[in-house]
Protein backbone atom coordinates (compact mmCIF):
# COMPACT_ATOMS: atom_id res chain seq x y z
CA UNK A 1 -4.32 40.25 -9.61
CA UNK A 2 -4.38 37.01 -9.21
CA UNK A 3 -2.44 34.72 -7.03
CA UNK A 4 -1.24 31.13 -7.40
CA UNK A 5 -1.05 29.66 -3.97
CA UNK A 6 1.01 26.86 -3.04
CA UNK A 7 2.35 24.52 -0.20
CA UNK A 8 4.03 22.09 0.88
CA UNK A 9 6.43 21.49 -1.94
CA UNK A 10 8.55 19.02 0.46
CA UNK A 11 11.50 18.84 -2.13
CA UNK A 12 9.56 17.15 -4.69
CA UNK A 13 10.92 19.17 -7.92
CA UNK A 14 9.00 17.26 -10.27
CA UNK A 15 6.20 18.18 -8.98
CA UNK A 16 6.64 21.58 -8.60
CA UNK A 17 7.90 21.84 -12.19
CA UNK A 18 4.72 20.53 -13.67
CA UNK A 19 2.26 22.36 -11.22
CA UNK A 20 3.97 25.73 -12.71
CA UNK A 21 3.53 23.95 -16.42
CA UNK A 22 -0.16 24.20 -15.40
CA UNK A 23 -0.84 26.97 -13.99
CA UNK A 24 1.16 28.91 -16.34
CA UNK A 25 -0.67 31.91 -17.86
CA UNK A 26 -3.30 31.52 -14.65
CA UNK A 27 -1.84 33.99 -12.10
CA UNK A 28 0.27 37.22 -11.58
CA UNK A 29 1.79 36.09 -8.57
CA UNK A 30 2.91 33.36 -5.89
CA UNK A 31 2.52 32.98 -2.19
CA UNK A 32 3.69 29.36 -0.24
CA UNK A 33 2.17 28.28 2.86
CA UNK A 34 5.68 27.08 3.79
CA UNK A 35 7.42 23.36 3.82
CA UNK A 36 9.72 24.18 0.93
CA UNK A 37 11.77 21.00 2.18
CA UNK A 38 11.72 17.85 3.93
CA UNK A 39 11.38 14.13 2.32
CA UNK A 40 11.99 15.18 -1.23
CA UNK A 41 15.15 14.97 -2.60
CA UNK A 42 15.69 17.80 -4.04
CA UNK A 43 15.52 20.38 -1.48
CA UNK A 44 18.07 22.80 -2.72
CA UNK A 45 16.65 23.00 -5.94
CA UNK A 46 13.54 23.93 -4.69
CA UNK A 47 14.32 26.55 -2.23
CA UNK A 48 16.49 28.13 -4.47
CA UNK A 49 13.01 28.43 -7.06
CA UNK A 50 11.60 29.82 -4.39
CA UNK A 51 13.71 32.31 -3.28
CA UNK A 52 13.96 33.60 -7.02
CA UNK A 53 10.26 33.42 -7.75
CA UNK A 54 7.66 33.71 -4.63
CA UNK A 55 7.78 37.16 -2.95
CA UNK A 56 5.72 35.89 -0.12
CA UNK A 57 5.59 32.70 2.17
CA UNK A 58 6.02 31.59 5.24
CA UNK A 59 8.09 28.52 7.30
CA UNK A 60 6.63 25.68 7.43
CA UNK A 61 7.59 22.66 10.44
CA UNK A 62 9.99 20.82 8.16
CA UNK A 63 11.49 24.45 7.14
CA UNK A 64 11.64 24.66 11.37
CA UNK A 65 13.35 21.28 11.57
CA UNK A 66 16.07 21.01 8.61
CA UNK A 67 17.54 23.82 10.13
CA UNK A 68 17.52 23.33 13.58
CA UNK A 69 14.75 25.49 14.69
CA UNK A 70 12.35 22.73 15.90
CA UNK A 71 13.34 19.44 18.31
CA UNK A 72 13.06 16.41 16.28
CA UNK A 73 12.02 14.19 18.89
CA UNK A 74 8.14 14.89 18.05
CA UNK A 75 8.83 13.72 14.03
CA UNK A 76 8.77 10.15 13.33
CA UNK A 77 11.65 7.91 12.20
CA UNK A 78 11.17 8.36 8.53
CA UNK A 79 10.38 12.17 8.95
CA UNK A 80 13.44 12.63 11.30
CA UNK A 81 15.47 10.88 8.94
CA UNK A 82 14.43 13.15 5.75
CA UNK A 83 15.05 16.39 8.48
CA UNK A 84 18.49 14.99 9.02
CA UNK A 85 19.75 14.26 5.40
CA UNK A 86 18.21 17.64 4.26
CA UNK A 87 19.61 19.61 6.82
CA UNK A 88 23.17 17.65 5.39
CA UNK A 89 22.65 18.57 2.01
CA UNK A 90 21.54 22.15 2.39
CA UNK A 91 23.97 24.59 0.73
CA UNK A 92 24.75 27.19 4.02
CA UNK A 93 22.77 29.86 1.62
CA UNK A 94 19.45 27.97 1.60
CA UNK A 95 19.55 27.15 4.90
CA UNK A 96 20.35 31.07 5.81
CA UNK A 97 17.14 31.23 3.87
CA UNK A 98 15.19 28.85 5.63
CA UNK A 99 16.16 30.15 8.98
CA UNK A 100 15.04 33.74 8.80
CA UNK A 101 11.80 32.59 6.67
CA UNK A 102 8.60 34.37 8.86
CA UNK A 103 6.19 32.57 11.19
CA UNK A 104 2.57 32.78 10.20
CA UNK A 105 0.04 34.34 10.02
CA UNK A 106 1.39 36.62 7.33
CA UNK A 107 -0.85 39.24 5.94
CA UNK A 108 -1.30 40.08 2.26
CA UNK A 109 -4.22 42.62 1.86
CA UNK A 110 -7.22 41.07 2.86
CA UNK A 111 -5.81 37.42 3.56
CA UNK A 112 -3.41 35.72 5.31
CA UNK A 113 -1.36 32.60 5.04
CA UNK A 114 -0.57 30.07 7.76
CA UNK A 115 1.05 26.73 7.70
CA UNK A 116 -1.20 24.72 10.17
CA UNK A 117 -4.01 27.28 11.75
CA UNK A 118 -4.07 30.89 12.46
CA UNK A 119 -3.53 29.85 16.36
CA UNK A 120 -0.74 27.70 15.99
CA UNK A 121 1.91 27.02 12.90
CA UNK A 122 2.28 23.45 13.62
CA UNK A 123 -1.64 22.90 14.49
CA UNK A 124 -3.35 20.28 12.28
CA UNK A 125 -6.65 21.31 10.52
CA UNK A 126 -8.55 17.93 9.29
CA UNK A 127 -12.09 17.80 11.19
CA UNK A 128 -14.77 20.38 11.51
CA UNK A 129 -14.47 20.66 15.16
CA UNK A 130 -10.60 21.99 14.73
CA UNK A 131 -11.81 24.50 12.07
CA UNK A 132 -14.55 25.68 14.34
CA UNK A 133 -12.02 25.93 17.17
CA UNK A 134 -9.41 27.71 14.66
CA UNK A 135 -12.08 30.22 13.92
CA UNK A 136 -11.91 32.57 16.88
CA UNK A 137 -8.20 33.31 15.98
CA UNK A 138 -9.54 34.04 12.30
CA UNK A 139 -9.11 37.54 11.61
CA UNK A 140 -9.17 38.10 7.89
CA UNK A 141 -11.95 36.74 5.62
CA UNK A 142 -9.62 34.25 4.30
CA UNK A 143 -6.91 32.14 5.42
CA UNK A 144 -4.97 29.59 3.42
CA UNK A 145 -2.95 27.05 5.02
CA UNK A 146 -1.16 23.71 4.71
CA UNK A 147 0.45 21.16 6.54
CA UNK A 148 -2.22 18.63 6.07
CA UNK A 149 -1.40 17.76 2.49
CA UNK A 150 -5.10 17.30 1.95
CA UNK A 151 -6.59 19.66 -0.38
CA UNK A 152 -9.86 21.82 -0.19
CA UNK A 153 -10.69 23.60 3.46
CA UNK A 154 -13.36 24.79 5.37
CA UNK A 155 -16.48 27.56 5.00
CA UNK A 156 -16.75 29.79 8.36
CA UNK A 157 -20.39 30.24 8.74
CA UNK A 158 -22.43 31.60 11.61
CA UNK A 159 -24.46 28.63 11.40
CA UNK A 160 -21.58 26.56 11.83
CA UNK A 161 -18.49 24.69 9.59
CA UNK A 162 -18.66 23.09 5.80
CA UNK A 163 -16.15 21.30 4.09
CA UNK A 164 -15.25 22.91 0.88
CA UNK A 165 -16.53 20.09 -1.63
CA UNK A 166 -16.40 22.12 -5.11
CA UNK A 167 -13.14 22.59 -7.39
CA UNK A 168 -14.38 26.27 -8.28
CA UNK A 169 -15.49 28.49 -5.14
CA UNK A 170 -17.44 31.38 -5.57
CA UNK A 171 -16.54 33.42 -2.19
CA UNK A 172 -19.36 34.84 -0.29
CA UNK A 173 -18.46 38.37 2.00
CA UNK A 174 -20.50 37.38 4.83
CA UNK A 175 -18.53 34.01 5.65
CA UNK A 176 -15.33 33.06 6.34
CA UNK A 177 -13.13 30.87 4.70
CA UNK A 178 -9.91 28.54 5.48
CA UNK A 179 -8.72 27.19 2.06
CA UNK A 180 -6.06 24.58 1.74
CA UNK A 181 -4.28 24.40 -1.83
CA UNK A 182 -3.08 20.87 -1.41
CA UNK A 183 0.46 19.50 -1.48
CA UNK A 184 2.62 19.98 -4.38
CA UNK A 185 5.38 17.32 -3.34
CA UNK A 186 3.10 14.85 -0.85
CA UNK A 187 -0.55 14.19 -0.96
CA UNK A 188 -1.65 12.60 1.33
CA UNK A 189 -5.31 12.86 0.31
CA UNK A 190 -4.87 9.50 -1.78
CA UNK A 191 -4.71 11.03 -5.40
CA UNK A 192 -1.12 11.01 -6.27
CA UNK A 193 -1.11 14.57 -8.45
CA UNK A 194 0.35 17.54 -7.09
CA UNK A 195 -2.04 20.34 -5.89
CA UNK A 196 -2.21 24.13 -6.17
CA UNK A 197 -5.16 26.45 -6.16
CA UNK A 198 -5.73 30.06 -8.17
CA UNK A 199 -7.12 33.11 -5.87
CA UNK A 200 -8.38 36.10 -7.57
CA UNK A 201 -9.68 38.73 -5.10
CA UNK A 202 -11.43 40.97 -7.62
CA UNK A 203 -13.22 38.12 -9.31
CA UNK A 204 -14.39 36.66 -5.97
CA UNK A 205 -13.43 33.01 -6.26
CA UNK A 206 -10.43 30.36 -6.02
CA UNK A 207 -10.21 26.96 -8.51
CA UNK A 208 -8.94 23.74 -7.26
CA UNK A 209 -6.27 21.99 -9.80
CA UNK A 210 -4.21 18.76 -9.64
CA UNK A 211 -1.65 18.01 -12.03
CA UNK A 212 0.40 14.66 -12.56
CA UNK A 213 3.69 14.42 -12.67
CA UNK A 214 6.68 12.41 -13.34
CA UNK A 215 6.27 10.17 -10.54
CA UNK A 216 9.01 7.22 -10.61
CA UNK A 217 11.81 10.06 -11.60
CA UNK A 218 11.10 11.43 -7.83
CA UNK A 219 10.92 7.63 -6.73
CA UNK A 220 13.96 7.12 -8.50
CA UNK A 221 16.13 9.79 -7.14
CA UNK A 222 14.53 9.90 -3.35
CA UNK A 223 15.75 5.65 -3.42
CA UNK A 224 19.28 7.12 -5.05
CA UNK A 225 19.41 9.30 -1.84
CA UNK A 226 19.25 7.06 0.61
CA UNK A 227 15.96 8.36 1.92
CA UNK A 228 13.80 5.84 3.91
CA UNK A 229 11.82 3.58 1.01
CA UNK A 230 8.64 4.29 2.47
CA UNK A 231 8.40 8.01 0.97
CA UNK A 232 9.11 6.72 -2.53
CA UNK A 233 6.39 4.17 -1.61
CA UNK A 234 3.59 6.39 -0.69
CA UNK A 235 3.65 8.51 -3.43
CA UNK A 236 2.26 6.77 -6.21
CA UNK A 237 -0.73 5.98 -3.69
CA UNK A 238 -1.15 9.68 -2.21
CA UNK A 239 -1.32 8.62 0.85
């Protein structure tokens, strides 16, 4: 078996067209580490892909918020603005969907997903001092998570935390691992392609991939929207 692991798809079907392009012939299944929506504009579209196609995932913070689950007051102006068209444009069906979608950390075999950290859904994992804190709530040998849109992760070692700095990563039994896939829709890790990562548990390792994608046709239809400029903008840069 192996699985093709993805996250925050924030709406962006362009990207999430070409990452399955890509990986195409790589995997046997799909798992999502949540955000199906939120400052893409195509959020129906997505979540109705998803619904049809991933048998497991989780909510993501954006999920939370385009459907009233989560206070907007803590997003910013051009995040609350995305949360408040999606949640507008979401067919009653979707949002059903995105309502009853389960917190994480969701178990399949041997790993888990999460959208921010295994403590907390809506915890940010960047630094090696929040991985090592994130650590003692770790309870399978590997967790993949989002929410970051940066991709790659973090070793658990005894000795103490590594960044994940190779594209293919031979897994080791006697460490732990927290693996981010990157974001389909929204890097943010300045390279503009969409991200995704390949987990097989019987061969012992996952691959890194990034895939471009048709760009200004997202730019295009997130301006004909009337989304905030500034998330057209930042995708070209990644950032």
């Amino acid at each position: 078996m192996r699985y093709l692991i993805l996250s925050d798809i924030h709406g962006n079907l362009e990207a999430l067209t070409s990452v399955l392009a890509d990986a195409k012939g790589r995997y046997d299944s799909i798992l999502n580490c949540g955000d199906l929506v939120g400052y893409g504009p195509d959020p129906n579209a997505v979540v109705e892909w998803c619904r049809a196609n991933t048998p497991v995932l989780i909510r993501g913070n954006h999920d939370k918020a385009c459907v009233g689950l989560q206070d907007l007051e803590w997003f910013n102006p051009v995040a609350r603005k995305s949360a408040v068209w999606t949640s507008e444009v979401l067919t009653e069906q979707n949002r059903e969907f995105l309502r009853d979608l389960p917190k994480g950390p969701r178990a399949v075999d041997d790993f888990q997903l999460v959208h921010g950290s295994p403590q907390d859904e809506d915890e940010y994992l960047v630094s090696r001092e929040e991985a090592q804190n994130a650590a003692q709530f770790v309870d399978r040998a590997i967790s993949f998570f989002g929410h970051t849109h940066v991709q790659g992760g973090f070793i658990l070692h005894r000795n103490g935390v590594r960044y994940v700095t190779t594209q293919r990563l031979a897994l080791d039994r006697d460490v732990a691992y927290l693996l981010n896939p990157g974001s389909v829709g929204q890097p943010r890790d300045e390279d503009p392609r969409a991200g995704y990562l390949i987990y097989s548990p019987e061969e012992r390792f996952v691959e890194f991939f990034r895939v471009e994608y048709d760009v200004m046709r997202t730019q295009q239809k997130i301006l004909q929207a009337g989304l905030p400029e500034l998330l057209a903008y930042r995708l070209q840069f990644g950032k």
